[in-house]
Protein backbone atom coordinates (compact mmCIF):
# COMPACT_ATOMS: atom_id res chain seq x y z
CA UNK A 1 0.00 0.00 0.00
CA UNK A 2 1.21 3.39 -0.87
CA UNK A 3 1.25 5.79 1.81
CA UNK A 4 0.40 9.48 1.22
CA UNK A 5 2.65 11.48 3.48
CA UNK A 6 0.60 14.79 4.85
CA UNK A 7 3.12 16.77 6.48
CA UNK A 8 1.72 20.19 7.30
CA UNK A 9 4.95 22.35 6.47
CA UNK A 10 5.66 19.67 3.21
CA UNK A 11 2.01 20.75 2.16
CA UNK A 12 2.98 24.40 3.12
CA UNK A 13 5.93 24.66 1.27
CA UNK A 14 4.75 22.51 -1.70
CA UNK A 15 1.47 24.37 -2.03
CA UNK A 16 1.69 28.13 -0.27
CA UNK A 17 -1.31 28.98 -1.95
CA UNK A 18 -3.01 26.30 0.03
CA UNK A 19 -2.42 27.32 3.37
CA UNK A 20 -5.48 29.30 4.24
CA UNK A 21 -7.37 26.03 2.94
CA UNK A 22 -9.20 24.44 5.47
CA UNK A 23 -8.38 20.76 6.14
CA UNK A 24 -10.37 17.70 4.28
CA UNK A 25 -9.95 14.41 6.02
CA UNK A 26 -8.41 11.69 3.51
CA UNK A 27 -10.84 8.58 3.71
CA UNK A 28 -9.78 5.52 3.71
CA UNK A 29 -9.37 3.75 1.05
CA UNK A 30 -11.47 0.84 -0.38
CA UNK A 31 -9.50 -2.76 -0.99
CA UNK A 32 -9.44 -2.23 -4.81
CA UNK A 33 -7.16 1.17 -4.44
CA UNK A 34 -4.39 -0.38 -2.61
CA UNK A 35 -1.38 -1.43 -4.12
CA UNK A 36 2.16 -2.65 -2.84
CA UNK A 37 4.36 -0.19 -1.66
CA UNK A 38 7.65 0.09 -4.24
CA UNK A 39 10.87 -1.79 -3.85
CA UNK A 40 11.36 -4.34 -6.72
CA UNK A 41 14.76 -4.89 -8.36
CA UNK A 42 13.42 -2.95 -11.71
CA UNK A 43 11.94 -0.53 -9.47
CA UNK A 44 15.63 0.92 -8.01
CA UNK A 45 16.70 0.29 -11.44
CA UNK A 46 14.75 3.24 -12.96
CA UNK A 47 14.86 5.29 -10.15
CA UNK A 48 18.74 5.37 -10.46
CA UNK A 49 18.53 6.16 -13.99
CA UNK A 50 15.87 8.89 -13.35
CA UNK A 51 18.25 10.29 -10.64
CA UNK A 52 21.50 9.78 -12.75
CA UNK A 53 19.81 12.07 -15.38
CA UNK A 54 18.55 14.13 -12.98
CA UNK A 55 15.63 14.62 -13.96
CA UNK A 56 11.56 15.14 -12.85
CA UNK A 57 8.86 12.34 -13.25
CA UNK A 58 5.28 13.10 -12.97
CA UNK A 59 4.98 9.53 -11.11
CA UNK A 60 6.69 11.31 -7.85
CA UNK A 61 5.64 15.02 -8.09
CA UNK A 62 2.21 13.45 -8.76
CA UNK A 63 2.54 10.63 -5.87
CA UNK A 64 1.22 8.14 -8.13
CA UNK A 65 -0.34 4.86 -6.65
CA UNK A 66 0.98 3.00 -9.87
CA UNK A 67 4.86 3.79 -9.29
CA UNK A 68 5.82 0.47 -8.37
CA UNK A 69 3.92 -1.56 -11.13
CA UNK A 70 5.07 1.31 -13.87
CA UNK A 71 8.54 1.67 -12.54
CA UNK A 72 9.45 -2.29 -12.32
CA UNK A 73 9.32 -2.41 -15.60
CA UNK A 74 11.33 0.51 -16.24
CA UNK A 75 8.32 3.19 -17.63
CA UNK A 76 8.09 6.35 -16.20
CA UNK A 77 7.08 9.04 -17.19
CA UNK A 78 8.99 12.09 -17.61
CA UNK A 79 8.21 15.79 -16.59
CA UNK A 80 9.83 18.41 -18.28
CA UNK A 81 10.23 21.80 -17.83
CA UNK A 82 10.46 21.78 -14.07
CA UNK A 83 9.11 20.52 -10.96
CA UNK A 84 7.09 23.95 -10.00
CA UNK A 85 3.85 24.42 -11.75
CA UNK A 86 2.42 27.93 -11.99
CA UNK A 87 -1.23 26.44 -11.69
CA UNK A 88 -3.02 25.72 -8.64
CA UNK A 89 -5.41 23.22 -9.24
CA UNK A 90 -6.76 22.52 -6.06
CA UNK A 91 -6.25 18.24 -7.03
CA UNK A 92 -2.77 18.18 -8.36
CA UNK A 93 0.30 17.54 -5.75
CA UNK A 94 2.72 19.12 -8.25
CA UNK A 95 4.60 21.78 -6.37
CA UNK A 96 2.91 25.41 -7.15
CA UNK A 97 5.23 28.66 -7.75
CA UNK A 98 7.62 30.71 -9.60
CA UNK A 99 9.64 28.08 -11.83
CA UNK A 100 13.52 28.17 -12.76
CA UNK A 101 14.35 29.37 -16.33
CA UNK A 102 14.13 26.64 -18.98
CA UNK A 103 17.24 24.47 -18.97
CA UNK A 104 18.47 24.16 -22.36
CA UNK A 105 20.14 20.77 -21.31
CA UNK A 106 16.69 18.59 -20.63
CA UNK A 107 15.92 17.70 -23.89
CA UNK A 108 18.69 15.43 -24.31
CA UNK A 109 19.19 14.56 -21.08
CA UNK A 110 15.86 12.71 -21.04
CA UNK A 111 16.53 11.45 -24.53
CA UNK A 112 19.15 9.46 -23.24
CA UNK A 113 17.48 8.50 -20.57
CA UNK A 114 14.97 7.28 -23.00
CA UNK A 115 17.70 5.22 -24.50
CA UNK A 116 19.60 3.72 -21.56
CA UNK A 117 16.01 2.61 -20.58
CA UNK A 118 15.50 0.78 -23.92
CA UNK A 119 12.03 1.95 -23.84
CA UNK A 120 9.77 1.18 -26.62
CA UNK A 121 6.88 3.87 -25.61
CA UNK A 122 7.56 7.34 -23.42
CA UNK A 123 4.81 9.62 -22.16
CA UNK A 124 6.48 12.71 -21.91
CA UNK A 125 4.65 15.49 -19.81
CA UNK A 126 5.60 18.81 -17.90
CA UNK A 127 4.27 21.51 -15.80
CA UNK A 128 1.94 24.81 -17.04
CA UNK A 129 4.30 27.20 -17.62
CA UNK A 130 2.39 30.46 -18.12
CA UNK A 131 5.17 32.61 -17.35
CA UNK A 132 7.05 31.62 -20.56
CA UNK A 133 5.94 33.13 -23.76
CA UNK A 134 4.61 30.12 -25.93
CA UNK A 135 3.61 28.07 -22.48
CA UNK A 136 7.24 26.04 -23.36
CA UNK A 137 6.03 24.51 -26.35
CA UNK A 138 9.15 25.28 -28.36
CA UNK A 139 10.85 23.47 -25.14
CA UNK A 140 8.71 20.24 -25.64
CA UNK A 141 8.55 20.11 -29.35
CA UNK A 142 12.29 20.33 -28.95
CA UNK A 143 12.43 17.26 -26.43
CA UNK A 144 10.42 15.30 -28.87
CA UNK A 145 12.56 15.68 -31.73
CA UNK A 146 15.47 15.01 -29.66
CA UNK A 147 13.76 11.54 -28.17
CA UNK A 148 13.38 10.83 -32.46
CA UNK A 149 17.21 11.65 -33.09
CA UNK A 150 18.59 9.13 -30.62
CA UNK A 151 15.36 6.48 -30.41
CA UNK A 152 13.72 6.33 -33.63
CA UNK A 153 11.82 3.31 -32.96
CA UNK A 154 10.39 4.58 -30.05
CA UNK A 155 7.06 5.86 -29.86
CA UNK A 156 6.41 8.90 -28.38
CA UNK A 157 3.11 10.32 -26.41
CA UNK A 158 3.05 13.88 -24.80
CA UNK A 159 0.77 14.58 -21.90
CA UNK A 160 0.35 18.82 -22.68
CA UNK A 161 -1.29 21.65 -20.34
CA UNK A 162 -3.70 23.68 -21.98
CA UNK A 163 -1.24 26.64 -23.06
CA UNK A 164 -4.45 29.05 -22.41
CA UNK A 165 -3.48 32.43 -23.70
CA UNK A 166 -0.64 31.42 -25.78
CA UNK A 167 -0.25 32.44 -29.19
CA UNK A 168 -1.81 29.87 -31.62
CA UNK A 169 1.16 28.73 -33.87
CA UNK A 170 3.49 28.00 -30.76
CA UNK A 171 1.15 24.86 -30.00
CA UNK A 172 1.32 24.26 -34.06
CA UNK A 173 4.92 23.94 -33.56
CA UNK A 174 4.32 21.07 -30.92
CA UNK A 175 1.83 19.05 -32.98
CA UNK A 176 4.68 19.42 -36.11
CA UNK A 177 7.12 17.80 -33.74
CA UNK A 178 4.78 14.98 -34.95
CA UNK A 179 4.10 12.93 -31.18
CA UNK A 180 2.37 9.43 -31.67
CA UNK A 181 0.01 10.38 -29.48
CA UNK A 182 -1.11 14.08 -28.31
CA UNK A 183 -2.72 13.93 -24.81
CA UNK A 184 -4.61 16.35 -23.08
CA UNK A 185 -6.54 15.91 -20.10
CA UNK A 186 -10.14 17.86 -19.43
CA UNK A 187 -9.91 16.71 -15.73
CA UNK A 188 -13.29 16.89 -14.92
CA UNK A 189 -16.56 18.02 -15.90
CA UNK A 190 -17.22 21.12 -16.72
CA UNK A 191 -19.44 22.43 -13.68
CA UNK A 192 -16.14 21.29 -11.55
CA UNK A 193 -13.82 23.81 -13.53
CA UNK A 194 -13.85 26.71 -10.65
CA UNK A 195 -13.51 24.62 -7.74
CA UNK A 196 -10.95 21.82 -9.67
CA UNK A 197 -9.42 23.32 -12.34
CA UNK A 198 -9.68 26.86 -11.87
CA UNK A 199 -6.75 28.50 -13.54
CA UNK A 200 -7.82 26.60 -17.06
CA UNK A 201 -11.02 26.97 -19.41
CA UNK A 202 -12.83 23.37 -20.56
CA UNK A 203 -13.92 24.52 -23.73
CA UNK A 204 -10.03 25.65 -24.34
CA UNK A 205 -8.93 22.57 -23.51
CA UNK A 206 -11.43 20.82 -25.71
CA UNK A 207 -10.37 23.32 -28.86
CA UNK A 208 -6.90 21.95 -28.57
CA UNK A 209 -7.38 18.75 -28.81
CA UNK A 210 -9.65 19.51 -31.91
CA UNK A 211 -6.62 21.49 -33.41
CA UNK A 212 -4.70 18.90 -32.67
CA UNK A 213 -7.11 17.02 -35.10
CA UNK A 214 -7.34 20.09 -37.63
CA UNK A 215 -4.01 20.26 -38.05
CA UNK A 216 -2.73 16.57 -38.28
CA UNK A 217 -5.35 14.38 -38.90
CA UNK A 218 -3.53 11.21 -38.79
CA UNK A 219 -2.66 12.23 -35.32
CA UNK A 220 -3.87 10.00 -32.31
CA UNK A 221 -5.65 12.58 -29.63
CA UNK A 222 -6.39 10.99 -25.65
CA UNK A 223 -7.91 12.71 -23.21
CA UNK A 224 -8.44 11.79 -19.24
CA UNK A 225 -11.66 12.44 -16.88
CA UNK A 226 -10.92 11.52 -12.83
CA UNK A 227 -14.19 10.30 -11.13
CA UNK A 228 -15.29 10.92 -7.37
CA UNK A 229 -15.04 14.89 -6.92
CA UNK A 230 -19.21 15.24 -6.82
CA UNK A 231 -19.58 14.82 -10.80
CA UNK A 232 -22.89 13.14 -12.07
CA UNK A 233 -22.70 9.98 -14.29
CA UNK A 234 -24.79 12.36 -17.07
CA UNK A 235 -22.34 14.93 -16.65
CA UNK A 236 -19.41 12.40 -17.19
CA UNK A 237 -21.34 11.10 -20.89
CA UNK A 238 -21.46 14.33 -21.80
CA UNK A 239 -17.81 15.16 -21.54
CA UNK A 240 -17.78 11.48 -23.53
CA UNK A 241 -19.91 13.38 -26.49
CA UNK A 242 -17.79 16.82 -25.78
CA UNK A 243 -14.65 14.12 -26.82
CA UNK A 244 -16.26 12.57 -29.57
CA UNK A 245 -17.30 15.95 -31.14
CA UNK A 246 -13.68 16.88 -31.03
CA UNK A 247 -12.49 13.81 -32.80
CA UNK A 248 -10.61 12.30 -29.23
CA UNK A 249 -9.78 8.82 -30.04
CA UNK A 250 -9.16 7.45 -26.34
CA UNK A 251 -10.24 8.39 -23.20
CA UNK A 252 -9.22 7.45 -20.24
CA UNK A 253 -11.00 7.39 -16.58
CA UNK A 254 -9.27 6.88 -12.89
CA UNK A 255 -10.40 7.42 -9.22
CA UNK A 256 -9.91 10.51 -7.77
CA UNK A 257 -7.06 10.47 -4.52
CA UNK A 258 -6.74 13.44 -2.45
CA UNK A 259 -2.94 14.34 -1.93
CA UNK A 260 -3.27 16.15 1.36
CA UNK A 261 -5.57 17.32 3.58
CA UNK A 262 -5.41 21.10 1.79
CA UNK A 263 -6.71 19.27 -1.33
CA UNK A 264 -10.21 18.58 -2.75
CA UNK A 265 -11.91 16.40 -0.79
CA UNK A 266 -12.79 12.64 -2.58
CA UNK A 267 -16.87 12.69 -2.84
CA UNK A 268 -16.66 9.32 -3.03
CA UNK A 269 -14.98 6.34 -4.59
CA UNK A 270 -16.61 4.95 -7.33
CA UNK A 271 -16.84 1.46 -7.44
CA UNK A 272 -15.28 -1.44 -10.35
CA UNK A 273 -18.77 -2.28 -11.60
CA UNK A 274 -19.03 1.49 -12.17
CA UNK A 275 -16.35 2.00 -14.16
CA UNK A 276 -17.05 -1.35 -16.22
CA UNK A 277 -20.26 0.40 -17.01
CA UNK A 278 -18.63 3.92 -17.86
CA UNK A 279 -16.04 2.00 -19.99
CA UNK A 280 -18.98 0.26 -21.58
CA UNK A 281 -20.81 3.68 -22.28
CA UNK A 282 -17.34 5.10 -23.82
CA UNK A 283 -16.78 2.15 -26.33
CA UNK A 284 -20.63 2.58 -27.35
CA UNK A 285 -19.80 6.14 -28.27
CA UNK A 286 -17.39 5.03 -30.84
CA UNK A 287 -13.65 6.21 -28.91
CA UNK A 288 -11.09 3.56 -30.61
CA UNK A 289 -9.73 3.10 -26.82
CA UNK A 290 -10.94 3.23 -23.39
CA UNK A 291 -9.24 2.87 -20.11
CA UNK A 292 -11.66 3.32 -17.38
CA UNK A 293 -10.57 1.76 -13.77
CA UNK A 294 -10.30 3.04 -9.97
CA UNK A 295 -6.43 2.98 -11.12
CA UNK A 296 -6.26 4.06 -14.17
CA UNK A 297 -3.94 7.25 -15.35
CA UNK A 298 -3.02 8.88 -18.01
CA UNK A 299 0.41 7.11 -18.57
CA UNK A 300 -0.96 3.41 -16.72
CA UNK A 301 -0.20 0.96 -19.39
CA UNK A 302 0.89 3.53 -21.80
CA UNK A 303 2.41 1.65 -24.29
CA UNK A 304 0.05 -1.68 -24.46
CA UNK A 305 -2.58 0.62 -24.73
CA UNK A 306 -0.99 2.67 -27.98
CA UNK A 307 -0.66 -0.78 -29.72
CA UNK A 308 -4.34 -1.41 -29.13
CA UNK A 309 -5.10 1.87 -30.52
CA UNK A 310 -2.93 1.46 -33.62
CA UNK A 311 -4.53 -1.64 -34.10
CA UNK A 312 -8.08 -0.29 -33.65
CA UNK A 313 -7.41 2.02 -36.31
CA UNK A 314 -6.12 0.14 -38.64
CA UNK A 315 -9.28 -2.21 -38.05
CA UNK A 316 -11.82 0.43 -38.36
């Protein structure tokens, strides 16, 4: 079982703009959200190359429950341009703050890490940078192309903020970098946007993904909902249509966990037979892939999952 550490000044430090927050109580969790706690022979493995390279994963800043399952067999998933977000979503455990300047060094630096790993798949993803210019596309279109140069047979899927405000053709210079897959997650329903996601705009976030679309059709879009923050199962379907309209190909669907106590509270967890029936509900809408379990994220299965799509493609 992984254990969420809550350490007031941690939270503090991590999150100042969470300090006036009043405290949520973390519930405890049902048996079919605990997993083993990390420590396998693969596991150390990655982490020294992630640490060698020195370099940010998502699967820590995000405490993932799915660390030890993704990182025993060496796939994790990078986070580039820094460790401090300049969002504040009040779900996300990613520290919140002014970041460092760029570092002009990352994008080979996880390239190689890429190849020393012998991966096959990489979701790459980083922080909202709205105090850059372009949001740091140029950055990440740049650590795609370098992940091509040295790994050419690897596929490569990008997990992108929303780069609200930014000028239109610096996210056309990210979809040219030509990803495998371009992933974007809506996060929640819309009526949740203020109270989850405040600092970003749904219908934003749904006209990238269509760009993404417009611009490359052959392109493979995903998008991810979490469950268990007060949503309604209509209000989930109609995200599903929102998706569909846009041309998003797979969609995926995880449990909710509070971070800390500062966090959103969980509503409630949503039980297996639920999801079964969400998933159900997506694959009748016509997405090429679903992923819809209490554990399922964004990056869970990552590369299984992108042969599945390919292969639903090329069957449709």
């Amino acid at each position: 079982m992984v254990t969420v550490l809550d350490s007031t000044p941690r939270t503090q430090h991590r999150h100042p703009e969470k300090r006036e927050r009043p405290e949520s109580p973390i519930l405890r969790k049902p048996e079919w959200l605990r997993v083993r706690a990390p420590g396998s022979r693969g596991y150390l493995e990655t982490r020294a190359i992630v640490k060698d390279h020195k370099l940010t994963t998502v699967c820590e800043e995000a405490a993932c429950p799915n660390i030890g399952e993704c990182w025993s067999v060496r796939h994790a998933t990078m986070m580039v341009m820094g460790d401090t977000c300049t969002r504040a979503c009040a779900f996300c455990n990613v520290a919140t703050g002014l970041p460092q300047p760029l570092d002009p060094t990352e994008p080979a630096r996880v390239a190689d890490a890429v190849r020393q790993m012998g991966l096959k798949h990489v979701v790459i993803t980083s922080v909202d940078r709205d105090d850059l210019a372009d949001g740091g596309a140029a950055h990440f279109a740049e650590v795609v192309r370098a992940i091509r140069r040295t790994s050419p047979g690897t596929t490569v899927e990008i997990l992108t903020p929303d780069f609200l405000r930014k000028p239109a053709h610096a996210v056309d210079g990210l979809i040219d970098s030509r990803p495998d897959v371009f992933n974007h997650n809506l996060e929640t329903v819309p009526r949740l946007y203020l109270k989850i996601r405040p600092g970003a705009r749904y219908y934003h976030s749904l006209r990238l993904l269509e760009r993404v679309k417009e611009r490359d059709p052959d392109a493979f879009t995903k998008s991810g909902l979490m469950v268990g923050l007060g949503e309604t199962k209509e209000e989930v379907m109609q995200v599903m249509d929102d998706m569909r309209s846009a041309g998003v190909d797979f969609i995926t669907i995880g449990q909710y966990l509070q971070p800390t106590r500062k966090h959103a509270p969980v509503d409630r967890f949503v039980t297996p037979e639920e999801f079964k029936a969400l998933e159900t509900i997506a694959w009748a809408k016509g997405f090429l892939m679903v992923s819809a379990s209490p554990l399922t994220r964004s990056s869970h299965h990552a590369g299984e999952d992108f042969e599945r799509l390919r292969s639903a493609r090329r069957a449709a």
